[in-house]
N, C-alpha and C. Protein backbone atom coordinates (compact mmCIF):
# COMPACT_ATOMS: atom_id res chain seq x y z
N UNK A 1 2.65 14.70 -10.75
CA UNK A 1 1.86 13.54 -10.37
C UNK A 1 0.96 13.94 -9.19
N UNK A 2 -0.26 13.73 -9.09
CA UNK A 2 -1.72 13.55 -8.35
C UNK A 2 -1.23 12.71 -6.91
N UNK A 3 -1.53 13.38 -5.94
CA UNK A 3 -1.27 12.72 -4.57
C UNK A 3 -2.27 11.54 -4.83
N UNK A 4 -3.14 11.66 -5.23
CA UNK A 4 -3.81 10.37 -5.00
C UNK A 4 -3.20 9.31 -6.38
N UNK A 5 -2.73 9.60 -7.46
CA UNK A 5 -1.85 8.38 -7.85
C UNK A 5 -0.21 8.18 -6.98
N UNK A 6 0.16 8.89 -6.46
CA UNK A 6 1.29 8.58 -5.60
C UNK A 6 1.14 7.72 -4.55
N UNK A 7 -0.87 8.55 -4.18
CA UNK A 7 -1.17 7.09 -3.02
C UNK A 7 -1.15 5.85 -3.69
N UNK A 8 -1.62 5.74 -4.89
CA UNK A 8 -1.87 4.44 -5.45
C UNK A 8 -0.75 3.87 -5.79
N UNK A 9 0.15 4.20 -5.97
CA UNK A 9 1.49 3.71 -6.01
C UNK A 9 2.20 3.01 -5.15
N UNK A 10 2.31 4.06 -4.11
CA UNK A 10 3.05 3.27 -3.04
C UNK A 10 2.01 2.29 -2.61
N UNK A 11 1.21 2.25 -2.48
CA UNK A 11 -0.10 1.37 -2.15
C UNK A 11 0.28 0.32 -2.86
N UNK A 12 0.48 -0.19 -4.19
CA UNK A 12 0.75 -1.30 -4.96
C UNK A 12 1.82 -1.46 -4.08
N UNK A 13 2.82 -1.14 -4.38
CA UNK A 13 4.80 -1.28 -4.16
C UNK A 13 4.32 -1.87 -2.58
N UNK A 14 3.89 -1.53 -1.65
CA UNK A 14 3.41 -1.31 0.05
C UNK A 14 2.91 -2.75 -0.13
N UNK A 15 1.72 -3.29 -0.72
CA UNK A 15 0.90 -4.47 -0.68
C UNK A 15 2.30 -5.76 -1.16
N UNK A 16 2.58 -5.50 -2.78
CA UNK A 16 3.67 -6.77 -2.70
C UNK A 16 4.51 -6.44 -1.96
N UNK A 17 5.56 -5.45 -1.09
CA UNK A 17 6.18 -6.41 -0.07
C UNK A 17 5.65 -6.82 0.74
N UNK A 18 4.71 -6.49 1.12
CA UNK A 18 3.76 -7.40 2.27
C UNK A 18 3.35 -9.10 2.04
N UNK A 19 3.63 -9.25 0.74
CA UNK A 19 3.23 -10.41 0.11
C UNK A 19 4.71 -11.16 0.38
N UNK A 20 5.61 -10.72 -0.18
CA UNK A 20 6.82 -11.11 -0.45
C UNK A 20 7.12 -11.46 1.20
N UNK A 21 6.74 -10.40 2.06
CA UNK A 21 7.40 -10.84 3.11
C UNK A 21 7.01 -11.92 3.40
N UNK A 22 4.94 -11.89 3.58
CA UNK A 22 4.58 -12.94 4.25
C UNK A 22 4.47 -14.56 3.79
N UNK A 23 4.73 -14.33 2.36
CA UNK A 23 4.64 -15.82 1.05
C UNK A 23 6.10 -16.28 0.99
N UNK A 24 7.50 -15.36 0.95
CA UNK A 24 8.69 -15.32 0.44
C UNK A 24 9.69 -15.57 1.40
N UNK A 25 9.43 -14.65 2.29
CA UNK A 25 10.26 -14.27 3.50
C UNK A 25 10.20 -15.19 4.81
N UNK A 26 8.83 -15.23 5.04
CA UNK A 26 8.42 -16.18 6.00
C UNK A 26 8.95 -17.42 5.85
N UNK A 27 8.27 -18.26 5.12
CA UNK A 27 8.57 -19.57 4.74
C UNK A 27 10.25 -19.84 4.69
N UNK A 28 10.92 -18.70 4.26
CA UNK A 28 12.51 -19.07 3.94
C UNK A 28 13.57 -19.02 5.52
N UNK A 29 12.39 -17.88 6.37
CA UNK A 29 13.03 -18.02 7.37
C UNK A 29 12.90 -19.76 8.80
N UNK A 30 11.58 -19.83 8.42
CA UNK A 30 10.80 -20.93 9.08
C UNK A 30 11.04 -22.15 8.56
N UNK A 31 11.11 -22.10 7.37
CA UNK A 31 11.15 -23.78 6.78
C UNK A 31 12.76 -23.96 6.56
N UNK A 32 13.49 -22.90 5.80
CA UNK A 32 14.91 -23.15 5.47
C UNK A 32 16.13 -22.90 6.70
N UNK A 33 15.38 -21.96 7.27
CA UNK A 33 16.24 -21.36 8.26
C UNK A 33 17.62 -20.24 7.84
N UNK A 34 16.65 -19.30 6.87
CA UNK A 34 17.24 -18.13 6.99
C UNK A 34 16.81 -17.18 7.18
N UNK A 35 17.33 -16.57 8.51
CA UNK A 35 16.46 -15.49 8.97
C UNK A 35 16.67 -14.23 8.50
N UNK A 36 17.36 -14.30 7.72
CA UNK A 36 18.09 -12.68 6.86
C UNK A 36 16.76 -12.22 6.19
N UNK A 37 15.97 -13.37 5.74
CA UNK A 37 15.24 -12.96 4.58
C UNK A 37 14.44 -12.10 5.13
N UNK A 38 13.90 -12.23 6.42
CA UNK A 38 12.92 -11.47 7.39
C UNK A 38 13.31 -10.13 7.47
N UNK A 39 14.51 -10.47 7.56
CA UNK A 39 15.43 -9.37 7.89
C UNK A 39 15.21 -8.14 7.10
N UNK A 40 15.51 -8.50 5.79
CA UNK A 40 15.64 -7.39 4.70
C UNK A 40 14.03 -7.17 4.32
N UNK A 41 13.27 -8.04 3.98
CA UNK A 41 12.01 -7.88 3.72
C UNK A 41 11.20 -6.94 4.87
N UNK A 42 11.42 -7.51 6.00
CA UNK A 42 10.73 -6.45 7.01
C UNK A 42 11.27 -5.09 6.92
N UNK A 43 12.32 -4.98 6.82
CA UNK A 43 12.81 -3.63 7.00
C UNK A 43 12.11 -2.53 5.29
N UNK A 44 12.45 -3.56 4.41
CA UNK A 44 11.92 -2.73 3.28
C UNK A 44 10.49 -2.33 3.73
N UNK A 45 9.65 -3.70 3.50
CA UNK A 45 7.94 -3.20 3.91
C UNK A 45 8.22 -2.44 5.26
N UNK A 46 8.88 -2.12 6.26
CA UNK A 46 8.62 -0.93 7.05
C UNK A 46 8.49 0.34 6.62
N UNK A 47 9.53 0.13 5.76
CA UNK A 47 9.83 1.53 5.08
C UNK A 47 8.74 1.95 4.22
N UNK A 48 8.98 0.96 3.50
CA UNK A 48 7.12 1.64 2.69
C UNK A 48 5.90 1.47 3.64
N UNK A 49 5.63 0.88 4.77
CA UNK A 49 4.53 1.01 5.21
C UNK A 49 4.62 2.10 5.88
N UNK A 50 5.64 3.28 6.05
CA UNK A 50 5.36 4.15 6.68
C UNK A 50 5.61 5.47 5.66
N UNK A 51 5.59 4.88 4.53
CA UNK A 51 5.81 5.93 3.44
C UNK A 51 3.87 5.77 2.73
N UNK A 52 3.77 5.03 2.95
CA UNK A 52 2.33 4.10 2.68
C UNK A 52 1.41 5.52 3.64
N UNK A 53 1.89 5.43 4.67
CA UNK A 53 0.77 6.21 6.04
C UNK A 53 0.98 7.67 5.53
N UNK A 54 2.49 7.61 5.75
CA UNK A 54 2.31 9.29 4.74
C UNK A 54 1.21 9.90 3.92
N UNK A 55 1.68 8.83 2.51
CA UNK A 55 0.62 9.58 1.57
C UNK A 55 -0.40 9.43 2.01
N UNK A 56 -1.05 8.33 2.96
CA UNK A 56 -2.28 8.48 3.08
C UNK A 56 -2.71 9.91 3.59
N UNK A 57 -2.26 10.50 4.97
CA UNK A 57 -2.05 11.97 5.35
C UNK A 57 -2.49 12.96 4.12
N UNK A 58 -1.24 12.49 2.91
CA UNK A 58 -0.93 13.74 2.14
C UNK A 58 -2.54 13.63 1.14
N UNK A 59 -2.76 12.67 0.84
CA UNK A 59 -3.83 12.52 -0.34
C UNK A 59 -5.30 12.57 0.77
N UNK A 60 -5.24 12.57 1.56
CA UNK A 60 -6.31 13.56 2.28
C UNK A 60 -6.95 15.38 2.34
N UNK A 61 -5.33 15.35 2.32
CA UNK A 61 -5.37 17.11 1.66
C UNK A 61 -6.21 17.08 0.46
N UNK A 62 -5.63 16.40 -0.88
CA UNK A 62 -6.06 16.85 -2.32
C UNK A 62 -7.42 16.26 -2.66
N UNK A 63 -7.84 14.80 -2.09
CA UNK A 63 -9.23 13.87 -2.32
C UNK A 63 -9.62 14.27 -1.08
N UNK A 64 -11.08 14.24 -1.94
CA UNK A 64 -11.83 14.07 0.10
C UNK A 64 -11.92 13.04 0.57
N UNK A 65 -11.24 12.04 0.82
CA UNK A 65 -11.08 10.97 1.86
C UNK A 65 -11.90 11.55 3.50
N UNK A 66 -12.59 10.82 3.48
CA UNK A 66 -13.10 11.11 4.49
C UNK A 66 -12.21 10.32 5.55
N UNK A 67 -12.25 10.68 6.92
CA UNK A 67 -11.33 9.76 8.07
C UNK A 67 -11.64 8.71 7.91
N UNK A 68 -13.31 7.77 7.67
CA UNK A 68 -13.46 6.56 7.67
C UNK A 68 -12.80 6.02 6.74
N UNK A 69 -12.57 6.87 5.50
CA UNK A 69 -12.26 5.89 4.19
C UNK A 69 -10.50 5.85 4.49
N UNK A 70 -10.12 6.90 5.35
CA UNK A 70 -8.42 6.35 5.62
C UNK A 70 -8.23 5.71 6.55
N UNK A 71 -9.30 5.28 7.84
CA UNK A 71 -8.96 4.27 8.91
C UNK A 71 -9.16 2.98 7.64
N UNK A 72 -10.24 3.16 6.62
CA UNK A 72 -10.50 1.57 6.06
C UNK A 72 -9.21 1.32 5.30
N UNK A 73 -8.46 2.43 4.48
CA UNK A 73 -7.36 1.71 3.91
C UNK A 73 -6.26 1.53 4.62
N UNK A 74 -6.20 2.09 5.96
CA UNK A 74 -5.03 1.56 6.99
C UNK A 74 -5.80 -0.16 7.16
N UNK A 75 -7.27 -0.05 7.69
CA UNK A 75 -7.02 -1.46 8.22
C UNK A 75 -6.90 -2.59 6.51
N UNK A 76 -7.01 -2.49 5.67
CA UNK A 76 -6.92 -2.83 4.35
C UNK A 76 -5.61 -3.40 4.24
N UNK A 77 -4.47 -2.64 4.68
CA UNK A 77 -2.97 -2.66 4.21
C UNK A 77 -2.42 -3.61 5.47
N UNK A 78 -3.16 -3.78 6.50
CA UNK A 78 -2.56 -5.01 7.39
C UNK A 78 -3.40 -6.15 6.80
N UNK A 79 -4.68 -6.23 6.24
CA UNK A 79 -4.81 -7.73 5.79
C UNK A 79 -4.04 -8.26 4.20
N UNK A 80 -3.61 -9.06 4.29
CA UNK A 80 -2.87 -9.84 2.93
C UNK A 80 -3.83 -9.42 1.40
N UNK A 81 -3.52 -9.03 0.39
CA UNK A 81 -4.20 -8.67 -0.68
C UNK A 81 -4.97 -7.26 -0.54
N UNK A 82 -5.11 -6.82 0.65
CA UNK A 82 -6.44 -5.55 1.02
C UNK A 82 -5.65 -4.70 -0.01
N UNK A 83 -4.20 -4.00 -0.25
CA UNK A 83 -3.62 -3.20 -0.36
C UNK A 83 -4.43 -3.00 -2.07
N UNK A 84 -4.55 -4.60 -2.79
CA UNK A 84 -5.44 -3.84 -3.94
C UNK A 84 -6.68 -4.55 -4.15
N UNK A 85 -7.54 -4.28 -3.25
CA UNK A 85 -8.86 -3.67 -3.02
C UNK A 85 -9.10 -2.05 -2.99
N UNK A 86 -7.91 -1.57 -2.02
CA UNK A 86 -7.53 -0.16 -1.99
C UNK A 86 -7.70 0.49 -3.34
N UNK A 87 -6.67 -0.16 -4.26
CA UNK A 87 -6.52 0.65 -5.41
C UNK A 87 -7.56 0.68 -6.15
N UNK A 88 -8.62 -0.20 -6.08
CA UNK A 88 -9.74 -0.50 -6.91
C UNK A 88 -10.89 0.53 -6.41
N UNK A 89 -11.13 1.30 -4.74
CA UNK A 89 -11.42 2.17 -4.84
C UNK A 89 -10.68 3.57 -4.70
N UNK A 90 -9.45 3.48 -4.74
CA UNK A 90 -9.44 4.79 -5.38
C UNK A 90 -8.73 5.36 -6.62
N UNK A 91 -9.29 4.12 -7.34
CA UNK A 91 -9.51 4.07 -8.78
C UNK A 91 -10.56 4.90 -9.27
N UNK A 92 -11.78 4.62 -8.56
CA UNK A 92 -13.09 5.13 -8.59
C UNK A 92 -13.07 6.62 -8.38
N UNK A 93 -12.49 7.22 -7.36
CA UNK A 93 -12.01 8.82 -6.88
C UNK A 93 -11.23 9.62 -8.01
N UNK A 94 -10.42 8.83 -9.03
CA UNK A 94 -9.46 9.24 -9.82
C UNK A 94 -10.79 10.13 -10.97
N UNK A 95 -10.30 11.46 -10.93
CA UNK A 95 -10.93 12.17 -11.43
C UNK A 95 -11.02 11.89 -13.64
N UNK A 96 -12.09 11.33 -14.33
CA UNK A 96 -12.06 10.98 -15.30
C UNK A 96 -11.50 12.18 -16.55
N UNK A 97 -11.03 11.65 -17.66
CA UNK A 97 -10.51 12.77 -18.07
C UNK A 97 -11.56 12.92 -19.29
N UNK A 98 -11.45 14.23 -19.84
CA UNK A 98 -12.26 14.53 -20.61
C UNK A 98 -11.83 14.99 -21.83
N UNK A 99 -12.51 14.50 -22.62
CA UNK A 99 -11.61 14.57 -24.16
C UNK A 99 -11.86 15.83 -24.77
N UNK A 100 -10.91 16.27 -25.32
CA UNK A 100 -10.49 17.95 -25.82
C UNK A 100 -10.95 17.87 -27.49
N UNK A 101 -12.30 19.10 -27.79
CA UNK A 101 -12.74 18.87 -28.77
C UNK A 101 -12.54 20.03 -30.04
C-alpha cells in the first residue's frame, strides 16, 4: 500500500472520530452526563490524530506535498468535516492507472 493511500486512510478513520467525538461524545457527556464517553472517544481520536501527523511526515517523503499543502491538511483536520476535503485533494495526487494493452 502507497503512503499516500495510508494517508488517506487514516485521514478518513482520523476525521469520523473527530465527528463522533464532537456530535456523539460531547453531547452525551454535557447533556446526559456521561463523561466516559469523552473519555474513550478523546483518547481514540488522540491516537489517530497523532498517527494522522505521522503519515502526514511519511507521505511527504513519497508525494510532493509541498510544506504548505501539509500545514493546510493539519489545519483541515482541526476543523469539523476538513478531514474529507483532504481526501478529495489527495485524491487528485493519486497517481492514475493506466490500462495494460
Amino acid at each position: 500500500m502507497s503512503e499516500l493511500k495510508k494517508f488517506r486512510l487514516i485521514n478518513k478513520i482520523e476525521g469520523y472520530s473527530f465527528i463522533i467525538l464532537l456530535f456523539i461524545a460531547m453531547p452525551l457527556k454535557y447533556s446526559f452526563g456521561y463523561p466516559v464517553a469523552t473519555k474513550i472517544a478523546g483518547m481514540v481520536h488522540g491516537v489517530l490524530f497523532m498517527a494522522f501527523m505521522y503519515q502526514v511526515l511519511e507521505s511527504m517523503r513519497e508525494v510532493p506535498f509541498s510544506k504548505k499543502e501539509a500545514l493546510q491538511y493539519f489545519i483541515l483536520s482541526l476543523i469539523p468535516f476538513g478531514s474529507f476535503y483532504t481526501d478529495k485533494l489527495c485524491k487528485e495526487k493519486e497517481p492514475k492507472a493506466v490500462p495494460v494493452q
